[in-house]
C-alpha atoms as a PDB file:
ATOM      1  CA  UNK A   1      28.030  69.616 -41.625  1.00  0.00           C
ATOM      2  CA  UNK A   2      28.669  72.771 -39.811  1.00  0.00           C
ATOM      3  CA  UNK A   3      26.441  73.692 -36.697  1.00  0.00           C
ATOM      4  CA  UNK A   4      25.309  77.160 -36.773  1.00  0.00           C
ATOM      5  CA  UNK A   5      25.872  79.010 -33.522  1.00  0.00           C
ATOM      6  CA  UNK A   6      23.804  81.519 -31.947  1.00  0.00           C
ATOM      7  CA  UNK A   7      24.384  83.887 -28.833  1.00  0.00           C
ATOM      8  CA  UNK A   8      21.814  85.925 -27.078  1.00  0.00           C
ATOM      9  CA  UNK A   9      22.155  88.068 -23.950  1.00  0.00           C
ATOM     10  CA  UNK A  10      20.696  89.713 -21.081  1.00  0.00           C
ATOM     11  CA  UNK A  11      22.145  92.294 -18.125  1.00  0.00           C
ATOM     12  CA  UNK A  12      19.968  91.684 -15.232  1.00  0.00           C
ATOM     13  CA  UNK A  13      20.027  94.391 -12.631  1.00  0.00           C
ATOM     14  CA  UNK A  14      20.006  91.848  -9.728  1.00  0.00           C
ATOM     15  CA  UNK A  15      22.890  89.775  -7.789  1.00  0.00           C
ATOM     16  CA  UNK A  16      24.661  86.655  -8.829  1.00  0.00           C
ATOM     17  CA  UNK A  17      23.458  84.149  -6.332  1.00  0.00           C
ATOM     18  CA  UNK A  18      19.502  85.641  -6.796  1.00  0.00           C
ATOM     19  CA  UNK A  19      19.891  85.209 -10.912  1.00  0.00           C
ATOM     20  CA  UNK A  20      21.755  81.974 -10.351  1.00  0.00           C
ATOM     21  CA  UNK A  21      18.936  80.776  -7.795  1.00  0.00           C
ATOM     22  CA  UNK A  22      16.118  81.873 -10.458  1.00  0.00           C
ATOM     23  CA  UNK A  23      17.472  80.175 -13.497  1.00  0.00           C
ATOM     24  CA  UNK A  24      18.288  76.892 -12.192  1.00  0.00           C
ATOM     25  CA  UNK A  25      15.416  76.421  -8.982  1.00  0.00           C
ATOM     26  CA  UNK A  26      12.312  74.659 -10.800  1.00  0.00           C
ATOM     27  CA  UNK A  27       9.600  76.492  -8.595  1.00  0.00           C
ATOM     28  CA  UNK A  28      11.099  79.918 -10.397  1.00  0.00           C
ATOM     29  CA  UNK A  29      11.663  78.135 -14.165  1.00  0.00           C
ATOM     30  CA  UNK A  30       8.089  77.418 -14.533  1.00  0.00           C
ATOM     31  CA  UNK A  31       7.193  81.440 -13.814  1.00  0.00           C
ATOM     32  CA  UNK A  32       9.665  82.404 -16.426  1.00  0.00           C
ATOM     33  CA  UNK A  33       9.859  79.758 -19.070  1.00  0.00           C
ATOM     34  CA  UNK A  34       8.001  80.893 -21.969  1.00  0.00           C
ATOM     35  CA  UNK A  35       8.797  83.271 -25.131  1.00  0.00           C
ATOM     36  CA  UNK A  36       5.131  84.911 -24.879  1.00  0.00           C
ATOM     37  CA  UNK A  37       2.287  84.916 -22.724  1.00  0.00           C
ATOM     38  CA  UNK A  38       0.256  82.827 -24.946  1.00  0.00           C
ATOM     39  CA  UNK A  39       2.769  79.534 -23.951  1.00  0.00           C
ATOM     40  CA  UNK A  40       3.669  78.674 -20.144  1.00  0.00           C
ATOM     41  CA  UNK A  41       5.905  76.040 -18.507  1.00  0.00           C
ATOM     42  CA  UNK A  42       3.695  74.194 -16.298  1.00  0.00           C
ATOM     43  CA  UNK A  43       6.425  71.734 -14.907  1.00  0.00           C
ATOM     44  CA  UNK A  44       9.909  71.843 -14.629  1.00  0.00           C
ATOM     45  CA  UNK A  45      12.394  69.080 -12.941  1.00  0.00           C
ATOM     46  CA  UNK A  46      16.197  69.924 -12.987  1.00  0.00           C
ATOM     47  CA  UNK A  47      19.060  67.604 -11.594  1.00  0.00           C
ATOM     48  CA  UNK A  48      22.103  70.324 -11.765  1.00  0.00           C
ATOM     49  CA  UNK A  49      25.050  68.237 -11.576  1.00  0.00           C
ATOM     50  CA  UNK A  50      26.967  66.982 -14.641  1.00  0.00           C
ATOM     51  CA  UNK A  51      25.251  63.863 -16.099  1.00  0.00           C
ATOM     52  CA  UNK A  52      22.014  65.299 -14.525  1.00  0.00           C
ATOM     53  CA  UNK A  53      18.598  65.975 -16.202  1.00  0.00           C
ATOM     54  CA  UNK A  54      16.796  69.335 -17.103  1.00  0.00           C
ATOM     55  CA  UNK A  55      13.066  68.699 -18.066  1.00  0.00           C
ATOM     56  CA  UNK A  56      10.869  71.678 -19.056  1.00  0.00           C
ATOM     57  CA  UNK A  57       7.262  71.320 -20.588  1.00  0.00           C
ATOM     58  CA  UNK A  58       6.302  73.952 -22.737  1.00  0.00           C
ATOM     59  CA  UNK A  59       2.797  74.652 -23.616  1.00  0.00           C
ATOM     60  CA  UNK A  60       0.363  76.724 -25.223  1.00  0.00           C
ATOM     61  CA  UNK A  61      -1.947  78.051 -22.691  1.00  0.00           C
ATOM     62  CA  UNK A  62      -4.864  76.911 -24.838  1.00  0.00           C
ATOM     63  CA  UNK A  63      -3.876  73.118 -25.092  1.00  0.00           C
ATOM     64  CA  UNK A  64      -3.128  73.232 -28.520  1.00  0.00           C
ATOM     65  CA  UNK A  65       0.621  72.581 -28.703  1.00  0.00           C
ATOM     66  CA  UNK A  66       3.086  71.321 -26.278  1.00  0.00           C
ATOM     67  CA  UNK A  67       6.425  69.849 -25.787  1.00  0.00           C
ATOM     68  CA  UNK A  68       9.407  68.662 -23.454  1.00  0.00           C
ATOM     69  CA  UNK A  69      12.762  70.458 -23.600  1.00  0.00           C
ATOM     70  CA  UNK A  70      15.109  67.879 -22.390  1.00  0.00           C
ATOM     71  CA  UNK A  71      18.955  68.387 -21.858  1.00  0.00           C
ATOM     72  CA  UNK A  72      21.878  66.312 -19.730  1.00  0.00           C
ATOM     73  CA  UNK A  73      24.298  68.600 -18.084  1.00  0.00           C
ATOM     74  CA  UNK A  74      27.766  68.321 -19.086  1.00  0.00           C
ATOM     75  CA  UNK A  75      29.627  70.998 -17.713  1.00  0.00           C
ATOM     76  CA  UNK A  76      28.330  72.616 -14.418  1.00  0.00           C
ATOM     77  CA  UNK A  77      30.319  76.072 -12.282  1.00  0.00           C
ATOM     78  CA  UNK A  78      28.623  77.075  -9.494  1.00  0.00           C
ATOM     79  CA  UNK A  79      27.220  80.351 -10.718  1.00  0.00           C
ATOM     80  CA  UNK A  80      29.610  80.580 -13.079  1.00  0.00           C
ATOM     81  CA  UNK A  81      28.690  78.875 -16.297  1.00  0.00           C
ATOM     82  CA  UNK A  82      25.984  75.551 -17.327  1.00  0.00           C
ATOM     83  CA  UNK A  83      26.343  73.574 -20.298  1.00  0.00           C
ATOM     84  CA  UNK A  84      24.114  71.030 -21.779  1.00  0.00           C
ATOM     85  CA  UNK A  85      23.464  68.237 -24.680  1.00  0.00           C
ATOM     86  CA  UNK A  86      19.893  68.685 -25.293  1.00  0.00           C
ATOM     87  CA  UNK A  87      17.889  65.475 -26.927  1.00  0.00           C
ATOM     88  CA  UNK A  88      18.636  66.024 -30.458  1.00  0.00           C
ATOM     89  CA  UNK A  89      22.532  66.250 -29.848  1.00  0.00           C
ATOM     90  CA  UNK A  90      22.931  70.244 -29.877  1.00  0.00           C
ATOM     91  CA  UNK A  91      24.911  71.733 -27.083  1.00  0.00           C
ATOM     92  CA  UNK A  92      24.292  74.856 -25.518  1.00  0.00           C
ATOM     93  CA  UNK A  93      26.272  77.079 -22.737  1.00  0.00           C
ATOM     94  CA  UNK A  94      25.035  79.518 -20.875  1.00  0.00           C
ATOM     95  CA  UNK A  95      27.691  82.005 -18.687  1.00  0.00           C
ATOM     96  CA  UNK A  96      26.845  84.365 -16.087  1.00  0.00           C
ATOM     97  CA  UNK A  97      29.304  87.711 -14.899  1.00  0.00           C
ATOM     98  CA  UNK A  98      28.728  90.089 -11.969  1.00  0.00           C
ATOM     99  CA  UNK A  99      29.805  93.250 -12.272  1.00  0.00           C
ATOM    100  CA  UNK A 100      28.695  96.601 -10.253  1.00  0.00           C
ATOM    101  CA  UNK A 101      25.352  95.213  -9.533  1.00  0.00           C
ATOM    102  CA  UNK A 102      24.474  93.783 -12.536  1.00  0.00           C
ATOM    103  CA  UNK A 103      24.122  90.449 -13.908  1.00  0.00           C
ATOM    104  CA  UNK A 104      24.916  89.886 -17.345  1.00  0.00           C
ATOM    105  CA  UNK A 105      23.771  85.953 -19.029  1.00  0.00           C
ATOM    106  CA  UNK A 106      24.870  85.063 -22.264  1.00  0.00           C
ATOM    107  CA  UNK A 107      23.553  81.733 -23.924  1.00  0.00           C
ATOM    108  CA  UNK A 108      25.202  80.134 -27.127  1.00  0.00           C
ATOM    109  CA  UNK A 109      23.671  77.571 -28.787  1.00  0.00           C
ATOM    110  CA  UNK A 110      23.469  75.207 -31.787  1.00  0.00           C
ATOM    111  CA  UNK A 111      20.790  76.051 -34.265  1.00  0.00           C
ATOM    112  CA  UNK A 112      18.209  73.045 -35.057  1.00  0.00           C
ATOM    113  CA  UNK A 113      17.747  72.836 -39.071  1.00  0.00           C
ATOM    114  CA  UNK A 114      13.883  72.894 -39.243  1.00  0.00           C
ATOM    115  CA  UNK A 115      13.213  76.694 -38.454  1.00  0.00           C
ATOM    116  CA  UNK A 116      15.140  80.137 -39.721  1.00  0.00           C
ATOM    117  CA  UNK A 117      18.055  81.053 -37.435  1.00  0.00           C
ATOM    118  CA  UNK A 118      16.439  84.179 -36.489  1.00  0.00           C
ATOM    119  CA  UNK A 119      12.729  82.661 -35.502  1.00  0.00           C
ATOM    120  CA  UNK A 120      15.390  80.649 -33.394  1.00  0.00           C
ATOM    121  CA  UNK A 121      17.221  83.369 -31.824  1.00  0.00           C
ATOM    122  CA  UNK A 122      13.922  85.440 -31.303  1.00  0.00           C
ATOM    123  CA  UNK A 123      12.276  82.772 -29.340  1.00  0.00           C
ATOM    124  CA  UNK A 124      15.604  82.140 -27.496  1.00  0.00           C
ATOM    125  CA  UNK A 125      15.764  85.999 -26.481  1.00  0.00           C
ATOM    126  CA  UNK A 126      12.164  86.276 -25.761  1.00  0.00           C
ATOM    127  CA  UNK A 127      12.247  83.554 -23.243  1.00  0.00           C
ATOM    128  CA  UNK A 128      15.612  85.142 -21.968  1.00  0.00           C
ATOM    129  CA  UNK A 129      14.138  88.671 -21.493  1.00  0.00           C
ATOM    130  CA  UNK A 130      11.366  87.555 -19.851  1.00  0.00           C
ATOM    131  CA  UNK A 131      13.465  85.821 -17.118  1.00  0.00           C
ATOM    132  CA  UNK A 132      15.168  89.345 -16.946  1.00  0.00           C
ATOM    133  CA  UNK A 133      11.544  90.958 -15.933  1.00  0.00           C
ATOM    134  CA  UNK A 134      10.609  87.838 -14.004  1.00  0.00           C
ATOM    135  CA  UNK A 135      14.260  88.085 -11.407  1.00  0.00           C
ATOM    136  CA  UNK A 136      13.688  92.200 -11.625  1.00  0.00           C
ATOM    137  CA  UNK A 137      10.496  92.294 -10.474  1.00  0.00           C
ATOM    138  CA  UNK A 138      10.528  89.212  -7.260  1.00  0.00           C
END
């Protein structure tokens, strides 16, 4: 079966090392984790090292759904590029590049089967733009 892949992106107007800092640190994942403001991330744990752990709980902010993201690194560049193998078996890279003051992230990943590639993508970009307003404005 062939694994449908899907790339979103974002150009951050903020340095390397501060992007790199908020996307991997857990105290700054929980503020930004989330494709709406309806959901939150109340805990995050993240073991950045290949063979480490990345835990994110995802919630609704009224209790009525939840779950845990859970990935093992597999390929980690310092500020550079992270990928993972997230519990179900589908990978997912995300690359950063600095150029004139700018950020830029790009994330490809495999597509799960149980919900339409662009539901997927849309809740992949929502969470992604609202880590770009979350570095932009702290």
């Amino acid at each position: 079966m062939k694994t449908t892949k899907i790339t979103i992106n974002a150009t951050i107007t903020a340095p390397l090392p501060k992007v790199w800092k908020t996307w991997t640190e857990p105290d700054h994942i929980t503020q930004w984790n989330f494709a709406s403001d309806d959901w939150c991330c109340p805990q995050a744990e993240n073991d950045l090292r290949v063979g480490g752990k990345y835990r994110a709980r995802m919630e609704a902010r009224d209790g009525s759904l939840g779950f845990d993201f859970e990935a093992v690194y597999d390929t980690i560049i310092d500020q550079k590029r992270i990928s993972y193998t997230m519990s179900d078996g589908r990978q997912a890279t995300t690359d950063f590049d600095h150029a004139n003051g700018k950020t830029k992230v790009a994330i490809t990943f495999d597509a799960e089967d149980q919900n339409p590639v662009e539901m997927q993508r849309d809740g992949w970009q929502a969470i992604l733009n609202n880590f770009k307003k979350y570095v932009e404005n702290n």
